[in-house]
Protein backbone atom coordinates (compact mmCIF):
# COMPACT_ATOMS: atom_id res chain seq x y z
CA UNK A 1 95.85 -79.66 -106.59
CA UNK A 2 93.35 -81.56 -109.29
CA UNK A 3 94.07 -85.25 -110.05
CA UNK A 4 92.81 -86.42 -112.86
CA UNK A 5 92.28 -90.36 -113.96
CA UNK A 6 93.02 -91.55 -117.14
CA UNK A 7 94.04 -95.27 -116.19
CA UNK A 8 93.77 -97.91 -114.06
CA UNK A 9 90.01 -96.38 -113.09
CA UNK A 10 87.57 -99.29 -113.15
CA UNK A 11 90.47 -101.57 -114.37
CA UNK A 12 93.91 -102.57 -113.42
CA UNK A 13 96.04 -101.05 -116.66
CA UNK A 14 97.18 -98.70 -118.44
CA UNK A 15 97.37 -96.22 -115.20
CA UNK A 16 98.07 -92.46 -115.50
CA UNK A 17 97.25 -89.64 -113.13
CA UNK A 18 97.92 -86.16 -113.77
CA UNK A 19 98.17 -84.02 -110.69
CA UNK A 20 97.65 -80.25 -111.59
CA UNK A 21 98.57 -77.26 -109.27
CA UNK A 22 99.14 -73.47 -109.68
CA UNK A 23 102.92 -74.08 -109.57
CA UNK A 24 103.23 -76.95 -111.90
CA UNK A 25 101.72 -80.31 -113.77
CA UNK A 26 103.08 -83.42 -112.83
CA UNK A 27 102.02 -87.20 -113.89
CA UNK A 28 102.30 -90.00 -111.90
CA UNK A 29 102.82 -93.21 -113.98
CA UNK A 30 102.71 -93.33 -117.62
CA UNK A 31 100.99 -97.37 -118.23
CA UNK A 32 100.14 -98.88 -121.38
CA UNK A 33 96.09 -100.63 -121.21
CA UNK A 34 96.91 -104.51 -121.67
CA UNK A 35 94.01 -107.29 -121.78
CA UNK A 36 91.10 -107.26 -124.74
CA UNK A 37 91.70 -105.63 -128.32
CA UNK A 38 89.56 -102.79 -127.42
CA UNK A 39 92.54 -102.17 -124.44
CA UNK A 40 95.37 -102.48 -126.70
CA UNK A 41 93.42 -99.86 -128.97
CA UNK A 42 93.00 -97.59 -125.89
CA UNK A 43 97.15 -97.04 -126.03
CA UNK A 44 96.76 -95.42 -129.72
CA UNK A 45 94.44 -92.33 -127.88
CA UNK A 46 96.52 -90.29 -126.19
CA UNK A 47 95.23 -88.79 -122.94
CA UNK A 48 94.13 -85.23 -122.77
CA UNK A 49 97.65 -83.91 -121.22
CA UNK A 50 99.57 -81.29 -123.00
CA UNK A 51 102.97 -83.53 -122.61
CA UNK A 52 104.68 -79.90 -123.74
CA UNK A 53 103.72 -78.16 -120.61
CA UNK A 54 104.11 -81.27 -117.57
CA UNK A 55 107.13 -80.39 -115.47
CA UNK A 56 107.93 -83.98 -114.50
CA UNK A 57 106.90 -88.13 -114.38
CA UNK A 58 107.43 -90.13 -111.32
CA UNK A 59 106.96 -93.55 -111.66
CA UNK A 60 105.99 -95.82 -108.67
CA UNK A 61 107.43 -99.11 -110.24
CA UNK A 62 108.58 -100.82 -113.84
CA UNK A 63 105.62 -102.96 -115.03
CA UNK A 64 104.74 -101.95 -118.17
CA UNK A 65 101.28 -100.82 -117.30
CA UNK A 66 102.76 -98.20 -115.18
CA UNK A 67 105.88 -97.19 -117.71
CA UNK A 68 104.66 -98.17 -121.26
CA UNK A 69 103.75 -95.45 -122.36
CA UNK A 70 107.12 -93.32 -121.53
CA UNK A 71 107.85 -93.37 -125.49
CA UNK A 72 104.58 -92.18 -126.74
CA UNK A 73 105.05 -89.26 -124.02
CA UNK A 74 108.42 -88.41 -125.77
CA UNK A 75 107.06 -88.59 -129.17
CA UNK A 76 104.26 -86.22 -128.56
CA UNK A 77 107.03 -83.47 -126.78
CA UNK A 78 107.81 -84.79 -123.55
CA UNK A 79 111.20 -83.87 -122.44
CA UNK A 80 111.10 -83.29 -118.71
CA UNK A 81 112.59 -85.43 -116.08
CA UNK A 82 111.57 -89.19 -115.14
CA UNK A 83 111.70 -89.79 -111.78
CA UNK A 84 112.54 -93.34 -110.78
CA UNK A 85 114.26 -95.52 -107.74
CA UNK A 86 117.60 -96.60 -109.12
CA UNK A 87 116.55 -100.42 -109.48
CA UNK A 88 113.27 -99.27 -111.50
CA UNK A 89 115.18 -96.84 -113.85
CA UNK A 90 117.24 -100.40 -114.94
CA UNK A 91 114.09 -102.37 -114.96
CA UNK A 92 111.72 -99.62 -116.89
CA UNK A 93 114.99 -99.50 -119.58
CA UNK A 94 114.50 -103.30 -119.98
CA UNK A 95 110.76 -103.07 -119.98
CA UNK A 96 110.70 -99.98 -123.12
CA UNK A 97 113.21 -102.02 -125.60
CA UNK A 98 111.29 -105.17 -124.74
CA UNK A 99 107.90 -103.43 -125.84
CA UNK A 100 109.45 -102.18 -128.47
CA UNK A 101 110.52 -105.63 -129.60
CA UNK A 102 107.27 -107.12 -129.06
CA UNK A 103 105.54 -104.54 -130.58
CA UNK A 104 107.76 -104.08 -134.57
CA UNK A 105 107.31 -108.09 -134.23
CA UNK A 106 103.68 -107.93 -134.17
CA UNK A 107 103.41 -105.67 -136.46
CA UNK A 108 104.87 -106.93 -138.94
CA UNK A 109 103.19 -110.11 -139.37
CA UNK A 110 100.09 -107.60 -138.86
CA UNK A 111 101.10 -105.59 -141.35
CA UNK A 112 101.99 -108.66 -143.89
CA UNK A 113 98.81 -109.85 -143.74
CA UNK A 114 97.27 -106.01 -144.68
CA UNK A 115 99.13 -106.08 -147.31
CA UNK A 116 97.60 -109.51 -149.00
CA UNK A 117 93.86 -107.89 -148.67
CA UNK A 118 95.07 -104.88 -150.03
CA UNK A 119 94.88 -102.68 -146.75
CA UNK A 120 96.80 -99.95 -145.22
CA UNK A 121 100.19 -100.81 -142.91
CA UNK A 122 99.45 -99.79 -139.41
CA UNK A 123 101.71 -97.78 -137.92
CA UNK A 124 103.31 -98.05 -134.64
CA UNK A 125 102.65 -96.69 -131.64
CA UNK A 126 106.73 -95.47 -131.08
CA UNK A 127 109.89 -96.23 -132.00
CA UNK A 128 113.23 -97.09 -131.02
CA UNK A 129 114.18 -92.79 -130.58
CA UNK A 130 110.93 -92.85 -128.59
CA UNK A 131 112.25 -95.18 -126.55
CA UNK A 132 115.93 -94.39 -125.91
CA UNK A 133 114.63 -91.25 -125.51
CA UNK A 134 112.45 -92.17 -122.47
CA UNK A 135 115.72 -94.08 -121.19
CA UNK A 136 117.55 -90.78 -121.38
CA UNK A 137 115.24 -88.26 -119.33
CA UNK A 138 115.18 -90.79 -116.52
CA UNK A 139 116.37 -89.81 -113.07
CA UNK A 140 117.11 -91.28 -109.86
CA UNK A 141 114.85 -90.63 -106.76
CA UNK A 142 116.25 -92.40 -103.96
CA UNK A 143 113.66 -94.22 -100.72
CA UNK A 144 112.84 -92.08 -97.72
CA UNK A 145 114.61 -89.02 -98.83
CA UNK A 146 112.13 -85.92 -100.13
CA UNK A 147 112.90 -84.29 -103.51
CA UNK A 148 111.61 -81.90 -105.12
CA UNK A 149 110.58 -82.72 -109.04
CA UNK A 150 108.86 -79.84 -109.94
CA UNK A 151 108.37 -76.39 -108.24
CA UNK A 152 106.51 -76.53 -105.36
CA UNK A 153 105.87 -80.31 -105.36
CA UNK A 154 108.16 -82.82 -103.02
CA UNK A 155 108.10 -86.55 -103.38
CA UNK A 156 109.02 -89.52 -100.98
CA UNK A 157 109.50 -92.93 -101.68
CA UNK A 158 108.82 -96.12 -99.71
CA UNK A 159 109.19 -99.34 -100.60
CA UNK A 160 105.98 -100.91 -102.04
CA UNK A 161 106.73 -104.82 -102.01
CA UNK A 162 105.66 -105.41 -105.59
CA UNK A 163 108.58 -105.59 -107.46
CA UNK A 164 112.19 -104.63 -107.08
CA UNK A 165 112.83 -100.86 -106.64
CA UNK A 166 108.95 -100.17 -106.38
CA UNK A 167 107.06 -97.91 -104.41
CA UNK A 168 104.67 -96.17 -102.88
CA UNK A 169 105.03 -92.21 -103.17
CA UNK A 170 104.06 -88.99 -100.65
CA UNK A 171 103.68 -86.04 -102.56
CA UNK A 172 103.94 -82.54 -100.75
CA UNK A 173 102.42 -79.89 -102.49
CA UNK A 174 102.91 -75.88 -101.45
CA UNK A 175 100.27 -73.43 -103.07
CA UNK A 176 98.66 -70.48 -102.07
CA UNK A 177 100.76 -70.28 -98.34
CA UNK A 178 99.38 -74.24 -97.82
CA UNK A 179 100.68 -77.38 -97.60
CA UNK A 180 98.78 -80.29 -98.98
CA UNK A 181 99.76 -83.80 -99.06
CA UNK A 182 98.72 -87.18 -101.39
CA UNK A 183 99.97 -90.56 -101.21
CA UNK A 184 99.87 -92.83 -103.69
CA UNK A 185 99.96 -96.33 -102.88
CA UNK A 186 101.30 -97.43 -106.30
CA UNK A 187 101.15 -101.38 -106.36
CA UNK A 188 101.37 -103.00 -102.93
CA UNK A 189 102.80 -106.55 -102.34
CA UNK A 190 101.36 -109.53 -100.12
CA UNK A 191 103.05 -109.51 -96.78
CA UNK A 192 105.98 -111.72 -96.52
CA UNK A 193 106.52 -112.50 -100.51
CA UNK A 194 110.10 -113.33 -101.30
CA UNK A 195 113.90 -111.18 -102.35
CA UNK A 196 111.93 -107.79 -101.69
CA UNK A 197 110.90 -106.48 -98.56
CA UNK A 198 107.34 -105.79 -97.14
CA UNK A 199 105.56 -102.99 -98.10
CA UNK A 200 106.15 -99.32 -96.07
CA UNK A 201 103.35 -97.47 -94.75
CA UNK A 202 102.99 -93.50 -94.43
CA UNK A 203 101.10 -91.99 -91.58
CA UNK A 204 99.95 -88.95 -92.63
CA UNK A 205 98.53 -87.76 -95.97
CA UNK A 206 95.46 -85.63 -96.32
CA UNK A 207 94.45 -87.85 -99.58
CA UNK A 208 94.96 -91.34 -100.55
CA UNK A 209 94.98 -92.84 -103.76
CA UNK A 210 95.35 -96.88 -103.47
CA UNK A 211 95.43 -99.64 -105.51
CA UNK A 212 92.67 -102.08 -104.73
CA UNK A 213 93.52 -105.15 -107.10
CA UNK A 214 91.89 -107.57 -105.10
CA UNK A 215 90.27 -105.69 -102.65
CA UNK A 216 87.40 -108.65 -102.49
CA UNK A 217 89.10 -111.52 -101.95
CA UNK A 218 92.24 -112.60 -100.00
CA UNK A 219 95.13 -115.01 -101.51
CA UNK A 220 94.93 -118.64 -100.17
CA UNK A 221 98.55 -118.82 -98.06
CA UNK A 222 101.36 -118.59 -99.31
CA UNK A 223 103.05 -121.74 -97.66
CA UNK A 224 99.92 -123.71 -98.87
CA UNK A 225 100.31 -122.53 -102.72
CA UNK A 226 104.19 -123.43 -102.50
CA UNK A 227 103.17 -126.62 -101.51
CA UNK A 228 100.64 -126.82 -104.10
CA UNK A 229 103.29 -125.87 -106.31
CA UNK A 230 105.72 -129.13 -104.93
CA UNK A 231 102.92 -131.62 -104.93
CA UNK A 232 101.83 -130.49 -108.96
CA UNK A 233 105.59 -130.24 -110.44
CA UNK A 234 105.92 -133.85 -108.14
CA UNK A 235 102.83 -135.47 -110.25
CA UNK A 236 104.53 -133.50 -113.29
CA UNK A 237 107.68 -135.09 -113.20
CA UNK A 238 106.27 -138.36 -112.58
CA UNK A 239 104.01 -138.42 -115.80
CA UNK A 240 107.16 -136.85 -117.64
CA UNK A 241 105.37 -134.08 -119.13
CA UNK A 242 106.30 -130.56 -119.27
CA UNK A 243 105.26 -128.07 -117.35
CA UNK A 244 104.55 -124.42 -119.08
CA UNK A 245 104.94 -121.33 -116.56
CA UNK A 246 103.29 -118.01 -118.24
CA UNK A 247 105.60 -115.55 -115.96
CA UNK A 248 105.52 -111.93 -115.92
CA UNK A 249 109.51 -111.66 -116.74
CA UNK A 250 109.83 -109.21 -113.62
CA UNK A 251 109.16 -110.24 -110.17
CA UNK A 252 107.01 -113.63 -110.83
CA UNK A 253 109.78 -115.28 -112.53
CA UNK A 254 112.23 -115.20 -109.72
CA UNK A 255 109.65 -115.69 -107.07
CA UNK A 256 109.17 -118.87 -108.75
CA UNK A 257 113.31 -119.66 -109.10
CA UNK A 258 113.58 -118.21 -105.71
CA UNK A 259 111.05 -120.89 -104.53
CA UNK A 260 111.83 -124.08 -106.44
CA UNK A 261 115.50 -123.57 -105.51
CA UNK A 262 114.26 -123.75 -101.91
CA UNK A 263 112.92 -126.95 -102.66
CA UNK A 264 116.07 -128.17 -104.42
CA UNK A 265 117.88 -126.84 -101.18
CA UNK A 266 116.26 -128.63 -98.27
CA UNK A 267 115.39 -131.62 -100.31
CA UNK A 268 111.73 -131.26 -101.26
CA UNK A 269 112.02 -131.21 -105.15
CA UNK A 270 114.37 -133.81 -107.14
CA UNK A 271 116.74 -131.62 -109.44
CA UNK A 272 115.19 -131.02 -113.37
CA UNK A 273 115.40 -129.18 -115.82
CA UNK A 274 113.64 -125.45 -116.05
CA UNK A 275 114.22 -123.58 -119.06
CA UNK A 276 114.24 -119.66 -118.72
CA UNK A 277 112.42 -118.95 -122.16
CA UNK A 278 112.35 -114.60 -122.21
CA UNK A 279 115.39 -112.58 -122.66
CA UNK A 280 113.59 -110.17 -120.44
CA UNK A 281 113.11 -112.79 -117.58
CA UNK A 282 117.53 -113.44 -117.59
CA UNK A 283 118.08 -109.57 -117.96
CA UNK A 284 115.77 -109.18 -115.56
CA UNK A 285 117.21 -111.54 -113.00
CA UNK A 286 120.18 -110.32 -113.51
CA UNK A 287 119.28 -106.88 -112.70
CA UNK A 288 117.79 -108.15 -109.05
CA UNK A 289 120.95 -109.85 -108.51
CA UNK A 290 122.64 -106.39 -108.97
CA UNK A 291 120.21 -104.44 -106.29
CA UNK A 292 121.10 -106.89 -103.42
CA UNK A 293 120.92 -103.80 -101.46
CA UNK A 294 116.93 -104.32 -101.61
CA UNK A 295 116.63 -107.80 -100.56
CA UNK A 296 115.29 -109.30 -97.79
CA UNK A 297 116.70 -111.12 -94.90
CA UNK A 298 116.07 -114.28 -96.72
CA UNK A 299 117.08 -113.60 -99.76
CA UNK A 300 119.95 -112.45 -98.52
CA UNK A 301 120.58 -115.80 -97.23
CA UNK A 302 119.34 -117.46 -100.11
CA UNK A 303 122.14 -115.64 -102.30
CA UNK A 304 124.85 -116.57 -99.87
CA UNK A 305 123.72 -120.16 -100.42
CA UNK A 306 124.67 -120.21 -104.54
CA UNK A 307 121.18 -121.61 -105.54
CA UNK A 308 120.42 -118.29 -106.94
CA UNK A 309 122.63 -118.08 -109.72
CA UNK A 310 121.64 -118.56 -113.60
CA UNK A 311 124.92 -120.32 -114.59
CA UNK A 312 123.65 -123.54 -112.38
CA UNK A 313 123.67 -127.08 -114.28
CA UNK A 314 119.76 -127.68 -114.13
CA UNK A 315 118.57 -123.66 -114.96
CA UNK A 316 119.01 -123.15 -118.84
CA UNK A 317 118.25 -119.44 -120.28
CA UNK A 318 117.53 -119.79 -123.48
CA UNK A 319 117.82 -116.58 -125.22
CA UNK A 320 117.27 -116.52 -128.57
CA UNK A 321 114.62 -117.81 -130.57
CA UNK A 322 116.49 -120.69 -131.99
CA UNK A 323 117.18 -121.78 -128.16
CA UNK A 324 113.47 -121.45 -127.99
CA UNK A 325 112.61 -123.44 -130.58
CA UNK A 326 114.81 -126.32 -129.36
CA UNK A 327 112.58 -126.86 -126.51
CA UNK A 328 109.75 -127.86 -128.78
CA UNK A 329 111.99 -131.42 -129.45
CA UNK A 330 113.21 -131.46 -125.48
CA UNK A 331 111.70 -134.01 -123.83
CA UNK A 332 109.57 -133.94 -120.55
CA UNK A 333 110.06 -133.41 -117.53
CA UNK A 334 110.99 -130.21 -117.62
CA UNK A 335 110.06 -126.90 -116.84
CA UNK A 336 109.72 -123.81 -119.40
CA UNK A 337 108.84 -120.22 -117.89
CA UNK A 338 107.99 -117.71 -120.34
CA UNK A 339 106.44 -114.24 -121.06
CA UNK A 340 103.95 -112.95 -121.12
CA UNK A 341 102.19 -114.02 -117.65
CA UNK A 342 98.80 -113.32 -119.12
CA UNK A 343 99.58 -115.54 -122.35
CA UNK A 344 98.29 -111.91 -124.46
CA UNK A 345 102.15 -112.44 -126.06
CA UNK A 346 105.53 -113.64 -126.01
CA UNK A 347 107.40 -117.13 -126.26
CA UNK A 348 104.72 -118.44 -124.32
CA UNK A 349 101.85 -119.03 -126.42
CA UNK A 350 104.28 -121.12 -128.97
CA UNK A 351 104.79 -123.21 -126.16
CA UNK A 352 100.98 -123.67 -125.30
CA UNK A 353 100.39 -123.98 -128.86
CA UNK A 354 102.65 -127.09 -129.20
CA UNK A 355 101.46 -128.69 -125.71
CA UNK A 356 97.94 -127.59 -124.53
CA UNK A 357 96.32 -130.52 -126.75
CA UNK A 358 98.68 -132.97 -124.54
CA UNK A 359 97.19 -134.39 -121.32
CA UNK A 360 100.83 -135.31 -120.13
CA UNK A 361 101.50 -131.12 -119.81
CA UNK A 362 100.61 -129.05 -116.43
CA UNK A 363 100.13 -125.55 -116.73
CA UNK A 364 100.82 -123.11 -113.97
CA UNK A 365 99.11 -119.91 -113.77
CA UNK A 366 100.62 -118.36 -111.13
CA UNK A 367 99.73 -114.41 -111.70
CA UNK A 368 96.62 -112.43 -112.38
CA UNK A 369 94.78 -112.62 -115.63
CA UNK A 370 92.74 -109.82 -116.86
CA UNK A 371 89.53 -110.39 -119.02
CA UNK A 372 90.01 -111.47 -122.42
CA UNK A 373 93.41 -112.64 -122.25
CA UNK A 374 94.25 -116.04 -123.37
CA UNK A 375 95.52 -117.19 -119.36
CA UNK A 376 91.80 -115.98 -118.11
CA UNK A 377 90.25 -118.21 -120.80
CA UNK A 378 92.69 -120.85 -119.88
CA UNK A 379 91.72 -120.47 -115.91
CA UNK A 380 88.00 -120.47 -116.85
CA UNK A 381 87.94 -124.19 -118.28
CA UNK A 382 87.82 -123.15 -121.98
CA UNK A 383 87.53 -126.28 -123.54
CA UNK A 384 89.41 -124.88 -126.30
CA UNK A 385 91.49 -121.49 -127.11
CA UNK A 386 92.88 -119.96 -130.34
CA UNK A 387 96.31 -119.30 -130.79
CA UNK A 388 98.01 -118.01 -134.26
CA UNK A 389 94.52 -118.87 -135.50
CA UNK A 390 94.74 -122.12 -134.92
CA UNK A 391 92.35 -123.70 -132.86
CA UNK A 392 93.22 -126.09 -129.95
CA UNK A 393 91.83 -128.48 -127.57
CA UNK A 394 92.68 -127.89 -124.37
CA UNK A 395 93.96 -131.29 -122.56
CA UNK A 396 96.61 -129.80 -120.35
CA UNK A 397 96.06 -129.94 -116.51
CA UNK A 398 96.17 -126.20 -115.65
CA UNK A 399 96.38 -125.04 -112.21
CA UNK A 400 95.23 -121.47 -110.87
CA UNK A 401 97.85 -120.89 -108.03
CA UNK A 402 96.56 -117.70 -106.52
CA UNK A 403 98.90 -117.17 -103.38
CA UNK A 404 101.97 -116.59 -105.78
CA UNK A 405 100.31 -113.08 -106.34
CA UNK A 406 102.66 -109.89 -106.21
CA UNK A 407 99.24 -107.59 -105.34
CA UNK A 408 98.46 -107.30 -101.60
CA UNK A 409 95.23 -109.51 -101.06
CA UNK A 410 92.36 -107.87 -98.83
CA UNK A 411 93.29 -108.52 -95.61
CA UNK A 412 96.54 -107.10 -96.27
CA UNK A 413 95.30 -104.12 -98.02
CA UNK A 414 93.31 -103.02 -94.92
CA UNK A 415 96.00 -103.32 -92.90
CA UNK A 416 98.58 -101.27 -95.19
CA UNK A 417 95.74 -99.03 -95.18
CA UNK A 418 95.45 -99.18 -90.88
CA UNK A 419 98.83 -96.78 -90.26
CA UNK A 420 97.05 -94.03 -92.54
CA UNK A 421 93.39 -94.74 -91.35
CA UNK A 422 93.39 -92.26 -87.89
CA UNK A 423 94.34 -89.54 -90.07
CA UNK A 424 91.41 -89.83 -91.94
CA UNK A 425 92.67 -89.16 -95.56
CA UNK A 426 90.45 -88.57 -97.94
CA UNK A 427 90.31 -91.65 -99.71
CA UNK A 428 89.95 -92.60 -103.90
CA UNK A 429 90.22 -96.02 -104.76
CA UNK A 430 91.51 -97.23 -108.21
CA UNK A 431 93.49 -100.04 -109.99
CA UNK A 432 91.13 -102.40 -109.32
CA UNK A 433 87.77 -103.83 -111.56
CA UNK A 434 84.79 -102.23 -109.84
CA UNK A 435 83.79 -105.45 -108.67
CA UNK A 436 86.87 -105.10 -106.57
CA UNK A 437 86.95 -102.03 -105.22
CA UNK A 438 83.52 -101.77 -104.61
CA UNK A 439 83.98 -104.38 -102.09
CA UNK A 440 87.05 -103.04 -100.41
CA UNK A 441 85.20 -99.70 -100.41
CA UNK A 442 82.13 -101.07 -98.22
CA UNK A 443 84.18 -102.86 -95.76
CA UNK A 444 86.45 -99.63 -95.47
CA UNK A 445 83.16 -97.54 -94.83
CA UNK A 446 81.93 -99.75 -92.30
CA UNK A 447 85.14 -100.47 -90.40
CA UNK A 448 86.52 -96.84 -90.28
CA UNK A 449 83.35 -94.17 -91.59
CA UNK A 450 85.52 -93.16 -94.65
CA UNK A 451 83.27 -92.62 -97.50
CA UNK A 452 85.91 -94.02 -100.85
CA UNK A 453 85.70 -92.21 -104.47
CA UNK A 454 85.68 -94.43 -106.93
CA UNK A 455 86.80 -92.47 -110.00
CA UNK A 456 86.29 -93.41 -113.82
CA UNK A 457 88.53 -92.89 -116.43
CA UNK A 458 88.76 -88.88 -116.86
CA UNK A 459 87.70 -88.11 -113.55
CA UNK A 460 88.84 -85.25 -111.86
CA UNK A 461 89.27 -85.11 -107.75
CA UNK A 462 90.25 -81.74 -106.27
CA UNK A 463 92.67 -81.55 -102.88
């Protein structure tokens, strides 16, 4: 088999690897780039796969730099199988008409103000048939049971920790009377994070391909963020200022429900206010609730108690944009969570557009923030950011609160990595900035004597 790299190589978007063998082409992941301008450009080149001729897409979880670009595949002749866990075909459904939305939105205030200087309309990069047509070639591939999605080529799923329904894949591949196999880590979670479970670990694989987000540096605990968290939204509530939560809409957004309603349980947190902002965040929720077969023991628990459900008196979803643009008059404290985590979109930058400039408001990072999004300006102490072209002075506390990260931190990477290690797999690092992986890949090469590859984009690895 060849694997080639055409995302997520010396970044952490837009990943895509197409795994070539005599039998049949198969791509794992199909992400849109997300960060700078020049990333979002990235999306409009497709890369150099014949979508005609690929027998079949597994996807290791929803997030849309691992689905996004599902439509474009369709609208350039794609019309094999998906291959999905049940709770990430719902999520990746949500995930496509959201981008969609987000995207004819954009565009046409884009293409509004092309047409005042006399310029051509851009055109998008899919549309809603692309889309529903993604939706309809999806599949269900179930955990720890191996299928076969193309000929000659099995797949297994474990659970990966990340998100609901995502995971880490084994691929089996049978050419030329041998048996070769690859695992790809997809995106790992942080030991012990809330609702899913911990991440699986295979045993055997004769390459590796895995994820290496923040392969040089570990998360500060988890118990000691959380009570970061209490003591800020405390100081918050006392100065009656609102507090602004850029959430990715899956995953972050009900860790962070899932923890404050622990607070409000035992007693640690006074009951407020918190406004769910993103139709994606309550369809999202609601899809968790419905997967209850992938919780964890405490979540499990957590759900028996009722503070989990949406229809309680101090958890508002406000769906639609007039809900949303009530909140600009509601008075603090309270606490608004909105897309998109890296502040690159969404109902979110409204809200720091109305409130940065107020010293009364907290801001709560609580997710990774690529370069050149507005959240990594905000986390490096810009003193002030643009937003709808307006510029803004930044007098909002903001608060980086690393240990709420759904990305396994270093430690926890090595050790996901021990079960696999005395097989010594050949070994490829990726979805991680080079800084990143480069220091993963010393400390693997000193603590086990595996040399890493450490592929760029269009990069080809043979098994």
């Amino acid at each position: 088999m060849k694997i080639s790299f055409f995302g997520a190589a010396g970044g952490v978007t837009g990943t895509a690897y197409y795994c070539e063998s005599s039998q049949a082409n198969i791509l794992v992941d199909c992400g849109m780039f997300q960060g700078s301008r020049s990333d979002e450009a990235r999306n409009k080149k497709a890369p150099p796969v014949d979508y005609r001729s690929l027998d079949a897409i597994v996807l290791t979880h929803a997030h849309l730099d691992h689905c996004g670009r599902l439509p474009m595949a369709v609208r350039d002749g794609y019309e094999g199988p998906i291959f999905a866990t049940p709770a990430t075909m719902d999520l990746v459904a949500l995930v496509l008409r959201d981008s969609l939305k987000v995207q004819t939105g954009d565009l046409e205030k884009l293409n509004r103000m092309m047409s005042r200087h006399g310029r051509s309309k851009i055109e998008p990069l899919f549309d809603e048939k692309d889309v529903e047509g993604a939706i309809s070639l999806m599949k269900p591939l179930p955990y720890h049971e191996s299928f076969t999605v193309a000929p000659g080529i099995e797949v297994i799923v474990d659970e990966a920790g990340h998100i609901l329904g995502s995971g880490s894949l084994k691929i089996t591949v049978h050419e030329k009377n041998a048996t070769k196999s690859v695992v790809f880590s997809g995106d790992l979670g942080a030991h012990g994070m809330p609702i899913v479970r911990d991440a699986e670990t295979f045993r055997e694989a004769d390459m590796l391909i895995m994820e290496s987000t923040y392969g040089d540096r570990n998360h500060k605990p988890l118990q000691e963020t959380i009570d970061e968290m209490i003591a800020i939204i405390k100081d918050a509530l006392h100065s009656k200022g609102k507090i602004l939560v850029p959430s990715f809409a899956i995953g972050r957004t009900q860790d962070i429900l899932y923890y404050i309603g622990q607070a409000f349980r035992k007693g640690g947190l006074p009951r407020f206010p918190i406004y769910i902002d993103s139709p994606m965040a309550i369809e999202a929720s609601r899809i968790y609730m419905s997967h209850a077969e992938l919780f964890d023991e405490e979540m499990v628990d957590f759900q028996k108690s009722g503070e989990a459900r949406l229809d309680q008196g101090f958890i508002h979803p406000t769906a639609t944009a007039e809900e949303s643009k009530h909140l600009n008059d509601v008075p603090g404290p309270c606490m608004i969570i909105a897309g998109s985590g890296m502040c690159n979109a969404g109902r979110i930058r409204h809200h720091l557009r109305h409130n940065l400039w107020k010293s009364e408001t907290s801001v709560l990072i609580v997710g990774y923030q690529a370069m050149g999004t507005l959240g990594r300006r905000l986390v490096d102490g810009s003193p002030f950011v643009t937003i709808f072209g307006e510029k803004i002075i930044v007098r909002a506390q903001i608060h980086k609160l690393g240990g709420f990260s759904a990305h396994a931190g270093q430690e926890d990477l090595l050790q996901w990595f021990n079960a696999l290690a005395p097989d010594r797999p050949r070994l490829v690092l990726t979805h991680g900035e080079d800084n990143a992986r480069t220091v993963l890949a010393k400390i693997i090469r000193d603590r086990y004597g595996i040399e890493p590859f450490l592929p760029q984009y269009g990069e080809s690895i043979e098994l």
